[in-house]
Protein backbone atom coordinates (compact mmCIF):
# COMPACT_ATOMS: atom_id res chain seq x y z
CA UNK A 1 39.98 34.75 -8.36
CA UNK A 2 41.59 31.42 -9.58
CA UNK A 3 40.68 29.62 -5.61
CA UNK A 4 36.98 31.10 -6.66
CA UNK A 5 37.16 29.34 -9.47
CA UNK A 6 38.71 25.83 -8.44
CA UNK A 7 35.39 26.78 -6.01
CA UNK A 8 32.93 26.62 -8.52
CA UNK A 9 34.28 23.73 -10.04
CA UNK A 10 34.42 21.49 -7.18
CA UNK A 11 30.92 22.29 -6.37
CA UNK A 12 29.99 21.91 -9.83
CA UNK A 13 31.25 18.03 -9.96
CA UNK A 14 29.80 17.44 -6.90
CA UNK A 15 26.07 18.17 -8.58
CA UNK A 16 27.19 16.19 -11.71
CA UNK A 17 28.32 13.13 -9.48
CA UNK A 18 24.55 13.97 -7.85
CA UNK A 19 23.44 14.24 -10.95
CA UNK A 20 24.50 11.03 -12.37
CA UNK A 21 23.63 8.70 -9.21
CA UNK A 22 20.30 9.65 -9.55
CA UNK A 23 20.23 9.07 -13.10
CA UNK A 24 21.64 5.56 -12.26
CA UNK A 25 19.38 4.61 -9.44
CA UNK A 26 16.05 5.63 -11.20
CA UNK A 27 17.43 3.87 -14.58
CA UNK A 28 18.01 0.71 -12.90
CA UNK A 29 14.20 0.94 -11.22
CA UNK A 30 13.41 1.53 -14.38
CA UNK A 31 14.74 -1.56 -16.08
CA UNK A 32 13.62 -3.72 -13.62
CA UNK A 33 9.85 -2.72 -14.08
CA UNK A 34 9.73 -2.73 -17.66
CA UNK A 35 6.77 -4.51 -18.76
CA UNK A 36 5.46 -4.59 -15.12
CA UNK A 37 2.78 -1.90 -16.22
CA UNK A 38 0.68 -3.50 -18.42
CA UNK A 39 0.10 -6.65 -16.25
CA UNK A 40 -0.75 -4.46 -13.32
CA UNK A 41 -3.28 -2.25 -15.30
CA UNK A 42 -4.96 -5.64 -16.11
CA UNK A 43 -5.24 -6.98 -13.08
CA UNK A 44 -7.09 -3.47 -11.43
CA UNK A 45 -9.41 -3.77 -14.86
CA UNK A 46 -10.67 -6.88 -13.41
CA UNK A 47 -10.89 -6.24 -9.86
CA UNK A 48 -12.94 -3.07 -11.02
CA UNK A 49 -14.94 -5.00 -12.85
CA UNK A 50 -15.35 -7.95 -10.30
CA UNK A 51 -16.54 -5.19 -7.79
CA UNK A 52 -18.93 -4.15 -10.48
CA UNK A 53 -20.17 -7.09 -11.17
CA UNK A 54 -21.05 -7.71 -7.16
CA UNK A 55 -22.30 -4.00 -6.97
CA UNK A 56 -24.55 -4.84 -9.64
CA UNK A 57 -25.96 -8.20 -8.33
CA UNK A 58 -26.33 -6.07 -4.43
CA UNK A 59 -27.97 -3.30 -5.84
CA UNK A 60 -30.23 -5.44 -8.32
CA UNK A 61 -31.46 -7.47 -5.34
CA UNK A 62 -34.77 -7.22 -4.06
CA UNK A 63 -34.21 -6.17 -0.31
CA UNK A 64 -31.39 -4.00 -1.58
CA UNK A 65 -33.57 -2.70 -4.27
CA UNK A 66 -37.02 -1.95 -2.21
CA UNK A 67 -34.81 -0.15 0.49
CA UNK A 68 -33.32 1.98 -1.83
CA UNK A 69 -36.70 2.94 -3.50
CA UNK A 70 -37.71 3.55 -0.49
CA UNK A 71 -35.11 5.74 0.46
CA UNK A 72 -35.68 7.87 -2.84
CA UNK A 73 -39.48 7.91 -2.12
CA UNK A 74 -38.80 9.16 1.37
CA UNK A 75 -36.46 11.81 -0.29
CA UNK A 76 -38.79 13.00 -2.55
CA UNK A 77 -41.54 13.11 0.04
CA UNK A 78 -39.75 15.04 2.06
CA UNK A 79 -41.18 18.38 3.39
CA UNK A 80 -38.95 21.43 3.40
């Protein structure tokens, strides 16, 4: 019984030693991203809004505009 239970023990601070590296590893990732979170939200908020802006000027074109009307006429035309 006692070998079961020097067993359970070793295996036990073998999980806590786990335990504890991962703790350390994911802290220190952590640490070195703080702040890192809000600059990179920013910077997709203006490439989404750069694409937008080119979507928008596409779209609003006149060839772009006439093709796609004509697409939608075509659609609507369209005999099942």
């Amino acid at each position: 019984m006692y070998k079961a239970v020097q067993a359970m023990q070793a295996v036990q601070a073998v999980a806590v030693r786990g335990v504890r590296a991962v703790r350390a590893r994911w802290g220190a990732a952590a640490r070195r991203d703080a702040g890192m979170a809000t600059a990179e939200y920013a910077m997709g908020l203006v490439a989404a809004v750069a694409f937008a802006v080119v979507l928008y000027k596409v779209v609003t074109s006149g060839a772009v505009s006439a093709e796609l009307q004509s697409i939608v006429k075509r659609a609507l035309d369209a005999q099942v």
